[in-house]
Protein backbone atom coordinates (compact mmCIF):
# COMPACT_ATOMS: atom_id res chain seq x y z
CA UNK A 1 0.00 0.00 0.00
CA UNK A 2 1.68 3.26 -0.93
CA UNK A 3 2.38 5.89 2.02
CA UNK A 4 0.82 9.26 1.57
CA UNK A 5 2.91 12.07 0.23
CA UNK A 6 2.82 15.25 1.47
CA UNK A 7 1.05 16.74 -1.30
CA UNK A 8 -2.07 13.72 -1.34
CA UNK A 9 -2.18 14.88 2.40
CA UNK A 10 -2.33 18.21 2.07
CA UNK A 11 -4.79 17.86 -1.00
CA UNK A 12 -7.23 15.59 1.34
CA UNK A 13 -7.18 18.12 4.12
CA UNK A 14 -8.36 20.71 1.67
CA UNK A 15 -10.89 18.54 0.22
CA UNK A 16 -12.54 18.01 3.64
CA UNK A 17 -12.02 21.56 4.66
CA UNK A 18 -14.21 22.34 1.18
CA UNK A 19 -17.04 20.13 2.86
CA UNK A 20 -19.44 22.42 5.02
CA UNK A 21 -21.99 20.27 6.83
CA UNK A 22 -25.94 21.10 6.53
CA UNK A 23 -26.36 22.55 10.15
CA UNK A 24 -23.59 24.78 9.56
CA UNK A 25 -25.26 26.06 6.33
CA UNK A 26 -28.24 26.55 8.11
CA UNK A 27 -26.69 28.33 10.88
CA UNK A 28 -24.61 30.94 8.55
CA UNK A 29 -28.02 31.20 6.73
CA UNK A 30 -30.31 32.50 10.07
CA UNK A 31 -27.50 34.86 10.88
CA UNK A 32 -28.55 38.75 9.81
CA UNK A 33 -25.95 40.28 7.86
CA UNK A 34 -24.36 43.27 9.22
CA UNK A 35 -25.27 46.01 6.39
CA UNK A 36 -28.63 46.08 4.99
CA UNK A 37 -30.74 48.58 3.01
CA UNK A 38 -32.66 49.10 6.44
CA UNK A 39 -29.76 49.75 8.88
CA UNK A 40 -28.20 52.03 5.81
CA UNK A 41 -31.61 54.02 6.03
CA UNK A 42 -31.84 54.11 9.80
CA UNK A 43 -28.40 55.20 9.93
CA UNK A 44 -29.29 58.17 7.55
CA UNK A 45 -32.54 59.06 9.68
CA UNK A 46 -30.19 59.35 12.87
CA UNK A 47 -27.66 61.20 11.07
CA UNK A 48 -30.26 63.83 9.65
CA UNK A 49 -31.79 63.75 13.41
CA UNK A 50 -28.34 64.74 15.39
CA UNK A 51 -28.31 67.37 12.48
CA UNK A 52 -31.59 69.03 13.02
CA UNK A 53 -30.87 68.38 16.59
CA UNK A 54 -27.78 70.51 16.31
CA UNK A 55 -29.47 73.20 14.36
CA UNK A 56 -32.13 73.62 17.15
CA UNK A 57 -29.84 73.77 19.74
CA UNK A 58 -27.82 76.46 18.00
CA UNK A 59 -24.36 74.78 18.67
CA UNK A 60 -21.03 76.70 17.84
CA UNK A 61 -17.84 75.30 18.90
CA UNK A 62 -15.96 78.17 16.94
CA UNK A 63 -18.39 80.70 19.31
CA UNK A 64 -17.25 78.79 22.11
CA UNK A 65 -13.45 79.13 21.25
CA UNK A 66 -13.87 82.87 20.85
CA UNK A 67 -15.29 83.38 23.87
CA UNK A 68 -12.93 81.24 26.15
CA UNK A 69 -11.24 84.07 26.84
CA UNK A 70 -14.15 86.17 28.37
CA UNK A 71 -14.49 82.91 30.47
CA UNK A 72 -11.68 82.61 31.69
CA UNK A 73 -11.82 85.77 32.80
CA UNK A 74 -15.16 85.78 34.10
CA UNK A 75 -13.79 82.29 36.23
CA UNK A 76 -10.82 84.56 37.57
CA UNK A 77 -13.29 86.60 39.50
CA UNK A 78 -14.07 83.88 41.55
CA UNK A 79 -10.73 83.50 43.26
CA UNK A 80 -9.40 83.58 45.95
CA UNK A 81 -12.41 81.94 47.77
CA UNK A 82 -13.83 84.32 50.47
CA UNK A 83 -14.74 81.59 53.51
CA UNK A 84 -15.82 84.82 56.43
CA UNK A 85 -19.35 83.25 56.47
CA UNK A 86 -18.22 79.69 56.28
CA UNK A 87 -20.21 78.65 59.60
CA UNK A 88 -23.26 80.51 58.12
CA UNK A 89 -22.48 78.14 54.97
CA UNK A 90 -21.66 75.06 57.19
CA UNK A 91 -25.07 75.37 58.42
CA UNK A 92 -26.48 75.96 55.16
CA UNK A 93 -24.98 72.76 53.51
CA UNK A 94 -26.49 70.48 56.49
CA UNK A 95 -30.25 71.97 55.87
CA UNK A 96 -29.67 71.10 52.05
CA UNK A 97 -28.47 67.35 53.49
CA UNK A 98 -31.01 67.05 55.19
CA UNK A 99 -33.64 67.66 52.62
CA UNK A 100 -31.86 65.13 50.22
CA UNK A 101 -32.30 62.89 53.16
CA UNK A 102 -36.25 63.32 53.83
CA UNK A 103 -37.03 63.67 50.20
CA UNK A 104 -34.96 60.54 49.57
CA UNK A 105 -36.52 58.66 52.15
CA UNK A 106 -39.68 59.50 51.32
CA UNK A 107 -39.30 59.15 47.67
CA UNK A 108 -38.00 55.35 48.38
CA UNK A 109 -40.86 54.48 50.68
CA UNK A 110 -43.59 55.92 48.33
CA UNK A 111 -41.78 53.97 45.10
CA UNK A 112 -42.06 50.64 46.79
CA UNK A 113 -45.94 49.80 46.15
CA UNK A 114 -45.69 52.19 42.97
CA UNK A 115 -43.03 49.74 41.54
CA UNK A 116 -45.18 46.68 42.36
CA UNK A 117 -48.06 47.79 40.00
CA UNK A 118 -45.62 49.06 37.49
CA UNK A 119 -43.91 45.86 37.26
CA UNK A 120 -45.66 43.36 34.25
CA UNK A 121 -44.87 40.44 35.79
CA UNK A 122 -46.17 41.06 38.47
CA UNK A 123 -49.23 43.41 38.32
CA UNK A 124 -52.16 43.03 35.46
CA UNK A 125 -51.25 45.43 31.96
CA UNK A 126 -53.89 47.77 32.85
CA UNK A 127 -52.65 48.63 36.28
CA UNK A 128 -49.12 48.85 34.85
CA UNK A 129 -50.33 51.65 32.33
CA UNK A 130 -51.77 54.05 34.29
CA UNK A 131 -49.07 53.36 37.04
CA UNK A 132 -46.06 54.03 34.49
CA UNK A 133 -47.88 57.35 33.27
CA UNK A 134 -48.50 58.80 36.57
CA UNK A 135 -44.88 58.11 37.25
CA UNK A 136 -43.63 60.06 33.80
CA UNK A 137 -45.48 62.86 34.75
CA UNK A 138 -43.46 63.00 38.16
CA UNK A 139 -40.28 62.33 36.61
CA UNK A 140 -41.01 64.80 33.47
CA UNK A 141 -41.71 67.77 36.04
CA UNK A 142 -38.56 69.52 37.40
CA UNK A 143 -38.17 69.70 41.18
CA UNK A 144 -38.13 73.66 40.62
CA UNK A 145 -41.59 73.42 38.80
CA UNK A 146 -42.62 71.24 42.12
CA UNK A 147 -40.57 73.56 44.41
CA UNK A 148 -42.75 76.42 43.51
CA UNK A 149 -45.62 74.63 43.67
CA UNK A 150 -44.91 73.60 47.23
CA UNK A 151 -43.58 77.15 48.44
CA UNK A 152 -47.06 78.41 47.76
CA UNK A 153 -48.87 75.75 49.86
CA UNK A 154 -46.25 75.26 52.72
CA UNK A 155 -44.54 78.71 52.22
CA UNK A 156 -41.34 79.46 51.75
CA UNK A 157 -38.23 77.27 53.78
CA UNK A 158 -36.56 73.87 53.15
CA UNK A 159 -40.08 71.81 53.75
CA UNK A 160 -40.92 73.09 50.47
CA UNK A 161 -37.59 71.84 48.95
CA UNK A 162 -38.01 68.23 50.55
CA UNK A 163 -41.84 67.81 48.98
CA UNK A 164 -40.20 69.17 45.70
CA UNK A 165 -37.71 66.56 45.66
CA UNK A 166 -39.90 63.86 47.22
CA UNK A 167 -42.57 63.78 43.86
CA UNK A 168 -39.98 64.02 41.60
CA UNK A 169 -37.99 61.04 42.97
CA UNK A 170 -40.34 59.07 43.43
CA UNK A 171 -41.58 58.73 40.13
CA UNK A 172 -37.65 57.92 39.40
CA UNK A 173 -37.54 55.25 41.87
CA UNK A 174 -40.89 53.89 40.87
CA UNK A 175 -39.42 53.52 37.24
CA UNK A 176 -36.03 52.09 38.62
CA UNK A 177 -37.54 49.33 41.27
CA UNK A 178 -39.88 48.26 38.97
CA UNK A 179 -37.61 47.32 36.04
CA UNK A 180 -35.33 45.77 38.48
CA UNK A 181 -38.67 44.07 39.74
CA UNK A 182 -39.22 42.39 35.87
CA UNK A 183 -35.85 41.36 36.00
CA UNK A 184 -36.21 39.16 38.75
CA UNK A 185 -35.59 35.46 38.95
CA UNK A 186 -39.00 33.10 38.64
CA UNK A 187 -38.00 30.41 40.75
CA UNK A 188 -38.25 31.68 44.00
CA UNK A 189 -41.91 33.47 43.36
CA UNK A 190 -42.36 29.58 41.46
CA UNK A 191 -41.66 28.09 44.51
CA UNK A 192 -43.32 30.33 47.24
CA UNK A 193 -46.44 29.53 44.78
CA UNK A 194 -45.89 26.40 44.61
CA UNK A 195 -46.67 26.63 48.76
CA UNK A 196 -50.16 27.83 48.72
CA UNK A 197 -48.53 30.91 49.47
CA UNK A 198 -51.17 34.57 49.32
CA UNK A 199 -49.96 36.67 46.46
CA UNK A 200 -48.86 39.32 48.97
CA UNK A 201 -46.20 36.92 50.52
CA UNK A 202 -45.23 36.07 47.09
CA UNK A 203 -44.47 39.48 46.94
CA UNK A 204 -42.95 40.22 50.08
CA UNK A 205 -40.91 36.33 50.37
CA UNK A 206 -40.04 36.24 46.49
CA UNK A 207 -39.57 39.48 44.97
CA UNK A 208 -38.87 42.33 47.58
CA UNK A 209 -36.32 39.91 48.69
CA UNK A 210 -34.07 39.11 45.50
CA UNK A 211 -34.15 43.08 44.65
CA UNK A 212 -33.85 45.08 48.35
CA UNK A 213 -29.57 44.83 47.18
CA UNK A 214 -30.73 46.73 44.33
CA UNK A 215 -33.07 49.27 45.88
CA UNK A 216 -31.09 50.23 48.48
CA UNK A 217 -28.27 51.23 45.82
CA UNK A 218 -30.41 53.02 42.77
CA UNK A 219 -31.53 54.94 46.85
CA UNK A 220 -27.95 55.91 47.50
CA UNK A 221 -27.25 57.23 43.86
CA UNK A 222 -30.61 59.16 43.89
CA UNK A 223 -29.87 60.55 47.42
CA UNK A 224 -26.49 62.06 46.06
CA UNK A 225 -28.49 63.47 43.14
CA UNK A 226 -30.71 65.00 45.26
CA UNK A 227 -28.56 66.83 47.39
CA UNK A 228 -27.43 68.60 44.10
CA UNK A 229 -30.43 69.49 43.56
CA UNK A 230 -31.61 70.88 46.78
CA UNK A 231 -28.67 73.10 46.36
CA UNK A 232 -30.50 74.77 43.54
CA UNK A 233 -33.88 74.54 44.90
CA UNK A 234 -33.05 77.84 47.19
CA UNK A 235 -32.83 79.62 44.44
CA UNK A 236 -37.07 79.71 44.54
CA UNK A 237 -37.11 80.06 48.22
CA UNK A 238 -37.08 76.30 48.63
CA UNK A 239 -34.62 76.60 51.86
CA UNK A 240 -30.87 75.02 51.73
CA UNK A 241 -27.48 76.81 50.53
CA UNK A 242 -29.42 77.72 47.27
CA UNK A 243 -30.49 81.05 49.21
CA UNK A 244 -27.15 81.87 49.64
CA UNK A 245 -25.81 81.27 46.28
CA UNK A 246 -28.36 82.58 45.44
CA UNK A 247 -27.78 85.81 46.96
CA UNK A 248 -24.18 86.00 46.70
CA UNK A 249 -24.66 85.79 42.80
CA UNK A 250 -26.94 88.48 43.02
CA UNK A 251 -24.72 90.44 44.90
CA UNK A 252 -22.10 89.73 42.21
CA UNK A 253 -19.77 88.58 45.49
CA UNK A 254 -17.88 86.18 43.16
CA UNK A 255 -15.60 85.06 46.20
CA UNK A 256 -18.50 83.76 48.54
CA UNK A 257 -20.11 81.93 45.30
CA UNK A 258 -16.34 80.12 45.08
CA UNK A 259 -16.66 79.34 48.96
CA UNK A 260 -19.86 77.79 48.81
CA UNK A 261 -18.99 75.63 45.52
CA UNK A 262 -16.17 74.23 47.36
CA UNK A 263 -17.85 73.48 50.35
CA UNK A 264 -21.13 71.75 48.11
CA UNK A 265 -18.05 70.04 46.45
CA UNK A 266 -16.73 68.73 49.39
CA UNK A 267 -20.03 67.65 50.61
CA UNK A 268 -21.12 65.67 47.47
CA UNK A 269 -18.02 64.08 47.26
CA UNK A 270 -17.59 62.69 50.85
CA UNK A 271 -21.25 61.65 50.64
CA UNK A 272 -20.03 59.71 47.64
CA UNK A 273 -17.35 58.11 48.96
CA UNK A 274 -19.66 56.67 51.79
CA UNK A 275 -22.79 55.68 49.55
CA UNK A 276 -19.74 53.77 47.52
CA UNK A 277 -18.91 51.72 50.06
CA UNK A 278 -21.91 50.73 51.28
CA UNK A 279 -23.03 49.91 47.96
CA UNK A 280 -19.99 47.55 47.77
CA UNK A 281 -21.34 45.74 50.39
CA UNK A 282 -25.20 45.50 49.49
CA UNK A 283 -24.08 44.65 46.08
């Protein structure tokens, strides 16, 4: 029996290579190709959209090179940092914790039972609907549109600010602990079924339970977010250090402004650095 060459091996290997089996056919068949005619013409719609986009929001990047100048300028004014009233600021950037704090808190606990009937697999599509609305209109409202509300019912002060920022997170929380509700593993809710369980402890054993990790950390991000914004709420008489930057600006005291930035600064970042690590943990 003659031994193969090197060339009858090399020809055979080709030869089988050549063969493609059915399944793989069928696979490489299924799979989309990467350019069509449709993603060519959605491409084109989103190009023509970032266009009009840019038109409408009257961007000018040459505008903005002219004028860097003026700015930095303008940003020179606001050094050196003038810190006389930094106790009066001290206790100015604990009210505006504080009111992230209640309006947090409050936001979370009001989210809970809106999340429930805004989740689909757990509440019925009707529910869901109206429950998802209400909560755009809370989220599509800014908390200075709310703040002013509020001011006129409760007067002015940071009680205001915390029902301002209260409505408007909730409706963000509601959204966020809901999808993180539909994402939820079906065994455990299977198996609490499976029990005779009531659909409240189905609720309470096999869904609160797989996403309170979750919760607690889209809380802590919203809590930082809120004491930004309670920091501009002042600015309608909504209480916190808004008043005084408020003022200050008014005043055209560019050096208190710069003390109270650094000081919000500092605040938001060491409330950061906390919410990190106990998100670390819960997560």
């Amino acid at each position: 029996m003659p031994k193969p060459t090197p060339e009858t091996s090399h020809a055979n290997l080709d030869s089988s290579n050549s063969v493609i089996s059915p399944q793989v056919l069928t696979i490489l068949s299924q799979e989309k190709k990467p350019i069509t005619a449709l993603r060519i013409i959605w491409v084109l719609v989103a190009i023509a959209v970032l266009i009009y986009a840019g038109e409408k929001s009257d961007l000018s990047f040459v505008e903005l090179l002219q004028g860097s100048s003026n700015m930095a300028e303008y940003i020179g004014r606001y050094f050196p940092p003038d810190f006389t009233d930094w106790r009066f600021y001290l206790s100015d950037i604990l009210e505006t914790i504080g009111m992230g704090i209640w309006g947090t808190l409050m936001a979370a606990i009001f989210a809970v039972p809106l999340s429930i009937m805004a989740a689909e697999n757990v509440a019925p599509p009707w529910l869901v609907f109206i429950i998802r609305r209400f909560m755009d209109a809370m989220r599509a409202i800014n908390e200075v549109v709310f703040a002013l509300i509020f001011v006129v019912a409760v007067g002015l002060g940071p009680f205001a600010g915390v029902l301002a920022l209260f409505v408007h997170t909730a409706g963000t929380l509601g959204k966020l602990f809901s999808e993180a509700i539909e994402a939820i593993d079906p065994g455990p809710v299977e198996g609490i079924r499976a029990t005779g369980a009531s659909k409240l402890q189905e609720i309470i054993f096999g869904v609160i339970h797989q996403v309170i990790p979750l919760w607690t950390s889209f809380t802590l991000y919203r809590f930082e977010a809120n004491v930004r914004a309670a920091s501009v709420l002042g600015i309608v008489g909504a209480g916190g250090i808004g008043v005084s930057l408020y003022q200050s600006f008014r005043g055209f005291k560019y050096g208190k402004v710069c003390a109270i930035l650094i000081i919000l600064i500092t605040a938001v970042a060491i409330i950061d650095t906390i919410s990190a690590k106990i998100r670390q943990r819960l997560v």
